[in-house]
Protein backbone atom coordinates (compact mmCIF):
# COMPACT_ATOMS: atom_id res chain seq x y z
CA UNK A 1 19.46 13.15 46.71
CA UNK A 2 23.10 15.04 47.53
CA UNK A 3 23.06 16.14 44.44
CA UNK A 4 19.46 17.90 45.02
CA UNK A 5 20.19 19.31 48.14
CA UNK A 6 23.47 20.62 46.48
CA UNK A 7 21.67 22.25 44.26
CA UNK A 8 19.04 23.98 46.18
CA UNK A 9 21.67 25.22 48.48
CA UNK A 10 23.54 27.14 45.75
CA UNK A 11 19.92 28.43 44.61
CA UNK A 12 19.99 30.00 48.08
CA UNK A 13 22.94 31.24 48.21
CA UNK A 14 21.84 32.87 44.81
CA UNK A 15 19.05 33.90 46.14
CA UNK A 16 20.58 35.62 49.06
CA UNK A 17 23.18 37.26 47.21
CA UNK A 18 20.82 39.18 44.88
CA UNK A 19 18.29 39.74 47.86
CA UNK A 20 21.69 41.39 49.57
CA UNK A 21 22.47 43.85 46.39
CA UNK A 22 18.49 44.75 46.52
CA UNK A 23 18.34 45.78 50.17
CA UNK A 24 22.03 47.57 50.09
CA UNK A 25 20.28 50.10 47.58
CA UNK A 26 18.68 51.37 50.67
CA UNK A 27 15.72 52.54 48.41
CA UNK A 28 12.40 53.69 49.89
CA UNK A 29 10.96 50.46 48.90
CA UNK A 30 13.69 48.51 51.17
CA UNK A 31 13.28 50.71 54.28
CA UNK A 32 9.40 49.61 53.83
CA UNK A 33 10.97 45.92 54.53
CA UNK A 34 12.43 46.38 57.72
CA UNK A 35 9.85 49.32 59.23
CA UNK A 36 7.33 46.33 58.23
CA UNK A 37 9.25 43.56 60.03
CA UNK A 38 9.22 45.43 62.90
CA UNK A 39 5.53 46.82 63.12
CA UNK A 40 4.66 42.81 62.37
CA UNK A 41 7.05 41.20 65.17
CA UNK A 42 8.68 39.40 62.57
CA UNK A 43 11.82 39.37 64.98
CA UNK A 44 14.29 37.18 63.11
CA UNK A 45 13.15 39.21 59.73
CA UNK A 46 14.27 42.05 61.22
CA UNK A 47 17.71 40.77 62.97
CA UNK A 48 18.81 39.72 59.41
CA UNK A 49 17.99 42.82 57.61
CA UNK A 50 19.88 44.65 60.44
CA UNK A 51 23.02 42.18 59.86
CA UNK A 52 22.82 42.53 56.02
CA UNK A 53 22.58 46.43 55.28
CA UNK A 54 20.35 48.84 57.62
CA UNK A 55 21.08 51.32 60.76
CA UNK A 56 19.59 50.13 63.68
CA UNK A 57 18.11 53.55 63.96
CA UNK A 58 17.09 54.03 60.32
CA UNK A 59 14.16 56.75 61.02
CA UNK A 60 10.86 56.93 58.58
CA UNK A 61 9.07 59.97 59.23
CA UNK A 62 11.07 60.84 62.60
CA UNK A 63 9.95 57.08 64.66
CA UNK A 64 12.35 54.78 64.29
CA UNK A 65 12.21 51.32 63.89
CA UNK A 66 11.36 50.17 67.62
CA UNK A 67 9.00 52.78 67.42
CA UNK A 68 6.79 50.81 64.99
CA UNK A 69 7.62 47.54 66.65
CA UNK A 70 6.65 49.18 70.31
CA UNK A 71 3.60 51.10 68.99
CA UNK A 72 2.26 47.24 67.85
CA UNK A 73 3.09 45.94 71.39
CA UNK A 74 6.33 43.47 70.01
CA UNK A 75 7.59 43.43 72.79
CA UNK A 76 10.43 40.70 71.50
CA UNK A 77 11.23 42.59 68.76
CA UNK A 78 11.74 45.74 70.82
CA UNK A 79 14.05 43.95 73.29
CA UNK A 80 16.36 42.20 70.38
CA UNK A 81 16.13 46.10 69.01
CA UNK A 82 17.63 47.37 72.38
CA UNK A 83 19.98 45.02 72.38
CA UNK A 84 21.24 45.67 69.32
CA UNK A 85 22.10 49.07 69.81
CA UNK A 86 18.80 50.98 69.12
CA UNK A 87 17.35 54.05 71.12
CA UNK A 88 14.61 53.87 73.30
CA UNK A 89 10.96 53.97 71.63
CA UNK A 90 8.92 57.32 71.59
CA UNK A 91 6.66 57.76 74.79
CA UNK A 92 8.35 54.57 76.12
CA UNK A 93 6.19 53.37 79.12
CA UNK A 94 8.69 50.70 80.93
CA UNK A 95 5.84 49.80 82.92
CA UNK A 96 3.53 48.16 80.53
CA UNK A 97 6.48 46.41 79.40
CA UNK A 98 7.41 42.77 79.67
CA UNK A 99 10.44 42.48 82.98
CA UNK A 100 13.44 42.03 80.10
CA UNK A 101 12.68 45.34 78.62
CA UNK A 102 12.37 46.91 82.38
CA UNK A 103 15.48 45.29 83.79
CA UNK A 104 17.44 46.82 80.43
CA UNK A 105 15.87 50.12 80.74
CA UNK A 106 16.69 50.45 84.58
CA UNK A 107 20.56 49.23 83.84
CA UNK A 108 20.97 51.49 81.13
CA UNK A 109 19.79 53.99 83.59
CA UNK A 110 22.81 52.65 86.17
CA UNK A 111 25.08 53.08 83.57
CA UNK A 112 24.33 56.18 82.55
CA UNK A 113 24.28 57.43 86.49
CA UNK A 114 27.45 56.16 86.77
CA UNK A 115 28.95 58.22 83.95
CA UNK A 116 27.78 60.92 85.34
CA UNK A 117 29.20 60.31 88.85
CA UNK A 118 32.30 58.87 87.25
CA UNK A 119 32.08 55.89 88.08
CA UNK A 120 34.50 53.90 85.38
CA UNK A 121 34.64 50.41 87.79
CA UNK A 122 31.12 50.17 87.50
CA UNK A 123 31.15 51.29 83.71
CA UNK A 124 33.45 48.58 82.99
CA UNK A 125 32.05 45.88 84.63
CA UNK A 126 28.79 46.87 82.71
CA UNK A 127 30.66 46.92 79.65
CA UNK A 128 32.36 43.28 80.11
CA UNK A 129 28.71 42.02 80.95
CA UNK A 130 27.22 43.39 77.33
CA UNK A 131 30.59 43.44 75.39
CA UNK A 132 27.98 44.27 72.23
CA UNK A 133 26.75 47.66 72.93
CA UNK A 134 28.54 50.24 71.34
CA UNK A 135 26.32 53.48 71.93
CA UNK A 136 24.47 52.57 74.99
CA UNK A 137 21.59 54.47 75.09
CA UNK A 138 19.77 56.02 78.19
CA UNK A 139 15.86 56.08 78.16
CA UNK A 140 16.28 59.40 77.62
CA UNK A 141 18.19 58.17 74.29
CA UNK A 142 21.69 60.27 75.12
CA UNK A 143 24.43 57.43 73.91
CA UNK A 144 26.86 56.88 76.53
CA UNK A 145 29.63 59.09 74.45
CA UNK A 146 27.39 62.18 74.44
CA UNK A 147 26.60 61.52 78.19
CA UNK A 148 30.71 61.12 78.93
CA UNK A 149 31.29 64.39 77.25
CA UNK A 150 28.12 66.28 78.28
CA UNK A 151 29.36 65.62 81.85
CA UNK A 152 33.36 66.36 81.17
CA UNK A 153 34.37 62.55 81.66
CA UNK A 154 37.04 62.39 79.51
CA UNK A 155 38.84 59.02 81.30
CA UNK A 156 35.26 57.46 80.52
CA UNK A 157 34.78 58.87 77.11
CA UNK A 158 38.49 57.67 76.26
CA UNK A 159 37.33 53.52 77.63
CA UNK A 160 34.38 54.25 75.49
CA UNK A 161 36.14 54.70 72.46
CA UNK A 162 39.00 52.51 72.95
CA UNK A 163 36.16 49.85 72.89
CA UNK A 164 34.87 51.13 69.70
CA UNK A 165 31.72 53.17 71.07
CA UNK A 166 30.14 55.45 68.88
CA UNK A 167 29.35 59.07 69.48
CA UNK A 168 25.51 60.11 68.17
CA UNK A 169 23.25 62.60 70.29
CA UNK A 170 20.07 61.15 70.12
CA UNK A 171 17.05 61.54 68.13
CA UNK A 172 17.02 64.89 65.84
């Protein structure tokens, strides 16, 4: 029975390894993978995609991913999305949103606020409580770089990329 087991464990990890190369081609074919995931709710689907090879922003005829997952009411997927670094969906509506999605929307809006009034106590405590975020988005999809610089708060930019942030403007 070990032996069995044994055996259909190294199958997976086969399995895996080649599913791995496919997706890495980044192919039109794979994108279809994750913008399906999402537009499905397939939540964990998309999460390991995401760890494996694709840009949480990955854009298919300019809507991201969250866009297809919002569009199709996911609401789950959306929030794992946002927490993962994405931008804000197209036309978001916060209120016919679930409270998660709400509460992150109006503290990214804090955040944000506080860059602008240069307020790097506050920024930091934010960034100790989600020590994952590294562009930090504001429903207005600015990441928390471009927002630093936009409003000449270079002490603030310079925390952001001593803890790795990464600059990108926003949608094109």
């Amino acid at each position: 029975m070990l032996r069995t087991k044994s055996f259909r464990h190294h199958q997976f990890i086969n399995r895996k390894e080649k599913f791995t190369a496919h997706i890495s081609c980044k192919c039109r074919l794979t994108l279809t993978f994750l913008f399906y995931a999402a537009q499905n709710g397939y939540t964990r689907v998309v999460k390991i995609l995401l760890q494996v090879a694709f840009n949480v922003n990955a854009s298919h005829e300019r809507l991201l991913v969250i866009d297809f997952a919002y569009k199709n009411h996911h609401f789950e997927t959306v929030f794992e999305l946002l927490k993962l670094n994405s931008m804000f969906p197209y036309n978001l509506n916060v209120e016919e949103c679930p409270e998660n999605i709400k509460e992150f929307a109006e503290m990214s809006k804090k955040f944000h606020e506080n860059i602008q009034a240069g307020n790097i106590e506050e920024i930091s405590q934010t960034l100790t409580q989600h020590p994952n975020l590294r562009y930090f988005y504001s429903p207005g999809n600015l990441s928390a770089c471009a927002m630093a610089i936009g409003y000449k708060q270079f002490d603030i930019y310079e925390l952001f990329i001593n803890k790795q942030f990464s600059y990108q403007s926003g949608r094109d």
